[in-house]
N, C-alpha and C. Protein backbone atom coordinates (compact mmCIF):
# COMPACT_ATOMS: atom_id res chain seq x y z
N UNK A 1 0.85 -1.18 0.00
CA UNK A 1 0.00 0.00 0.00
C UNK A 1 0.89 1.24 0.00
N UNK A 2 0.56 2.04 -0.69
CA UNK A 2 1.68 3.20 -1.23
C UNK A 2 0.89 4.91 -0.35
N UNK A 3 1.86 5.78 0.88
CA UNK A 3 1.56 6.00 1.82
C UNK A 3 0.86 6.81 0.73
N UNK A 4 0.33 8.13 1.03
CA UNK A 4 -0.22 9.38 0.52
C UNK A 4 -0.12 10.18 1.89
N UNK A 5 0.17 11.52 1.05
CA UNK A 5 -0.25 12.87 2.13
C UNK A 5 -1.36 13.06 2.32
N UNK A 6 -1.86 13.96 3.33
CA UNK A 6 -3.33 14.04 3.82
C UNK A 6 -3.25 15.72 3.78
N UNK A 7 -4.29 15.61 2.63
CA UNK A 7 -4.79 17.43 1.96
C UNK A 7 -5.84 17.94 3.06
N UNK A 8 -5.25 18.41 4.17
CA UNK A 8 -6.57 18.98 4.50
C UNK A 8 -7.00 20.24 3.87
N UNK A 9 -6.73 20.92 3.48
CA UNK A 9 -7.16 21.71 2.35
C UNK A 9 -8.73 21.49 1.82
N UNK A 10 -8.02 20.06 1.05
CA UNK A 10 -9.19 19.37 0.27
C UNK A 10 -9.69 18.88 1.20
N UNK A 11 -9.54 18.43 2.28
CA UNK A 11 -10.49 17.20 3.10
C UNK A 11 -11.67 18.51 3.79
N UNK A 12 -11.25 20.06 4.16
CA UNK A 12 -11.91 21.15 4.60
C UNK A 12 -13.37 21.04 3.19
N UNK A 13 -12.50 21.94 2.08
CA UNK A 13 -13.31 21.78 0.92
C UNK A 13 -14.50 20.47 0.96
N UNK A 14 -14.05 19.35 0.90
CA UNK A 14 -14.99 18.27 0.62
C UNK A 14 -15.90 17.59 1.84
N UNK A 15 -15.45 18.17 2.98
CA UNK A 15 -16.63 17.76 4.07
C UNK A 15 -17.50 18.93 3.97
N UNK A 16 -17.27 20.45 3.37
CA UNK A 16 -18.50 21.61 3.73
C UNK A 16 -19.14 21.25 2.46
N UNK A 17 -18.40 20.18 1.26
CA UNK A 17 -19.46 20.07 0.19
C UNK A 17 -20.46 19.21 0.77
N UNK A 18 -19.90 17.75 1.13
CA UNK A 18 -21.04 16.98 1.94
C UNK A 18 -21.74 17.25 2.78
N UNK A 19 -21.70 18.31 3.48
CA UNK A 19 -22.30 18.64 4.64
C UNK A 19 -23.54 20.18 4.28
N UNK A 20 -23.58 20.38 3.16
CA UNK A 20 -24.03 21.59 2.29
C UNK A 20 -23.75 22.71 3.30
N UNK A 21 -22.42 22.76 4.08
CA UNK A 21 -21.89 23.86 4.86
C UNK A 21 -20.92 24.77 3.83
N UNK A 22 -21.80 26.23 3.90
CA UNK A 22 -21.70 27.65 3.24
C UNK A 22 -20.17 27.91 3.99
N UNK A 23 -18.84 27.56 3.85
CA UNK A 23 -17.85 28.24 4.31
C UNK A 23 -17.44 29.15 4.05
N UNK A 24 -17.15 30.14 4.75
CA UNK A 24 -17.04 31.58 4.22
C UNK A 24 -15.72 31.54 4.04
N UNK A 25 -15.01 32.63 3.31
CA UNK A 25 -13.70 32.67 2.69
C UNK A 25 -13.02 33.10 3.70
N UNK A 26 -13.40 34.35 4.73
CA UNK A 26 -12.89 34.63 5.99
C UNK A 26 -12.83 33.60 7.03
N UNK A 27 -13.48 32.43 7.09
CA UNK A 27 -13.00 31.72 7.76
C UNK A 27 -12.46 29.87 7.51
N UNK A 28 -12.01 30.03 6.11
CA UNK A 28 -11.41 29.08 5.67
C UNK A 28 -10.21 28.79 6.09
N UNK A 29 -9.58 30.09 6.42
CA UNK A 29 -7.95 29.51 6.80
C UNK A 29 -8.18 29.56 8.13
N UNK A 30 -8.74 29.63 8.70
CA UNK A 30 -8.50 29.12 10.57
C UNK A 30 -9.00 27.94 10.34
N UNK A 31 -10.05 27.28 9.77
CA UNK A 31 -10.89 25.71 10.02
C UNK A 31 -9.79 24.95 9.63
N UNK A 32 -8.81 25.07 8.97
CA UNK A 32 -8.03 24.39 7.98
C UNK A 32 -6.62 24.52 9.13
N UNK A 33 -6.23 25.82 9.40
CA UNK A 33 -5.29 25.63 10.43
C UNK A 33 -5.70 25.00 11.73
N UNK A 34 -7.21 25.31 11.85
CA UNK A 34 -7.16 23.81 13.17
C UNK A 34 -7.33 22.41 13.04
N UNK A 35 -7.51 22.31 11.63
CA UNK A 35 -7.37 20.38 11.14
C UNK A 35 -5.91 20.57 11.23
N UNK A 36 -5.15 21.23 10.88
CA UNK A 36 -3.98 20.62 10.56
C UNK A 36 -3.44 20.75 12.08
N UNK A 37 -3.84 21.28 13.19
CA UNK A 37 -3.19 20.70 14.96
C UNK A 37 -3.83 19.71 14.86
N UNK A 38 -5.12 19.07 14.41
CA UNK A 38 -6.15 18.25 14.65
C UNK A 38 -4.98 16.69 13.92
N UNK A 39 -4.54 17.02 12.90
CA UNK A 39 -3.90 16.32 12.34
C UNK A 39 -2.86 15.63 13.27
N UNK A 40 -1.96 16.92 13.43
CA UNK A 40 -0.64 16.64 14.34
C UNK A 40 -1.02 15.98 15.58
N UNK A 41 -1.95 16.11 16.63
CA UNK A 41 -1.99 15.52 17.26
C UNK A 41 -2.59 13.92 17.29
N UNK A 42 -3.61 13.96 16.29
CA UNK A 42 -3.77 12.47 16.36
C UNK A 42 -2.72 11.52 16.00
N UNK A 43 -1.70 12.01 14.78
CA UNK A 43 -0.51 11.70 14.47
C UNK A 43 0.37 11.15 15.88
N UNK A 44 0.38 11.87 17.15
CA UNK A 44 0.93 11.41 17.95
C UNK A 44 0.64 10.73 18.65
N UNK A 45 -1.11 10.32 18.84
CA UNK A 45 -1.71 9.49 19.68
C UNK A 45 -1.82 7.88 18.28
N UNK A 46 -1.59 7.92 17.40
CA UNK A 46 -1.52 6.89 16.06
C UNK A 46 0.06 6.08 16.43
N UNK A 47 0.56 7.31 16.51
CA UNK A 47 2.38 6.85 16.21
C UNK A 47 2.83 5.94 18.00
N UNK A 48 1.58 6.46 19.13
CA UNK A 48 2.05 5.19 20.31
C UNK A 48 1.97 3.88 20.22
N UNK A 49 3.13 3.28 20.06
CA UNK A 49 3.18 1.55 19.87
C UNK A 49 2.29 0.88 21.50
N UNK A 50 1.50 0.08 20.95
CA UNK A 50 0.70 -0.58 21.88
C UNK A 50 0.67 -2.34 21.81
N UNK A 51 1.53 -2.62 23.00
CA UNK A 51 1.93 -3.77 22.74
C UNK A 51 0.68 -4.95 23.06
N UNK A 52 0.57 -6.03 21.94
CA UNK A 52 -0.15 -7.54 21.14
C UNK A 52 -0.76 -7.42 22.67
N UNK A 53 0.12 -7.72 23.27
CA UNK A 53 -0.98 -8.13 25.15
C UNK A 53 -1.93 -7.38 25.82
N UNK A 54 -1.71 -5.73 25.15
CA UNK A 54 -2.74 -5.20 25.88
C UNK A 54 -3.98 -5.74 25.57
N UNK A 55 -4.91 -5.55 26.42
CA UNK A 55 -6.23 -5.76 26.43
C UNK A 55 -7.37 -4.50 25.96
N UNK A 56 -8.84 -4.27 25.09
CA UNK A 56 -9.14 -3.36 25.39
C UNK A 56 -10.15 -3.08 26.49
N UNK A 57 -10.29 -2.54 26.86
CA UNK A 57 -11.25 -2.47 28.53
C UNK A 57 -12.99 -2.12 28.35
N UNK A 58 -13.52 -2.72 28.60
CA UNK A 58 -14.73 -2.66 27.62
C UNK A 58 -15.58 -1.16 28.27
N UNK A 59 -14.81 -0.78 29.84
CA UNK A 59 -15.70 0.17 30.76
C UNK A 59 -14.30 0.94 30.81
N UNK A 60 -14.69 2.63 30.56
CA UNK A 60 -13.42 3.26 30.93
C UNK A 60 -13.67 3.92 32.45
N UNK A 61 -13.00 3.58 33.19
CA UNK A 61 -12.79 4.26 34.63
C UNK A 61 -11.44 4.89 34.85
N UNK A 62 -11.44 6.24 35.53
CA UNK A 62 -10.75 6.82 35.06
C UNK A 62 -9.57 6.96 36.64
């Protein structure tokens, strides 16, 4: 499987098409600069190796 970059750009663009959300031009570049922290951080919660033995816990208590 061959990786690809992730356009949020386009991924902004193509969820306000599906969603028939009117994005205004004034606020295109902030929605887009907060996918892309939105990005980075899941990136770091993706990239924690979780080792074969864990279990998942079916009740979260905190």
């Amino acid at each position: 499987m061959e990786s690809q970059e992730f356009d949020v750009g386009g991924y902004v663009e193509q969820m306000a098409l599906l969603l028939d959300l009117q994005l205004r031009d004034e606020y295109r570049d902030g929605v887009v600069a907060n996918f892309e922290r939105i990005k980075a951080i899941a990136y770091l919660v993706n990239s924690f190796p979780i080792p074969e033995e864990v279990e998942v816990a079916p009740v979260f208590e905190p």
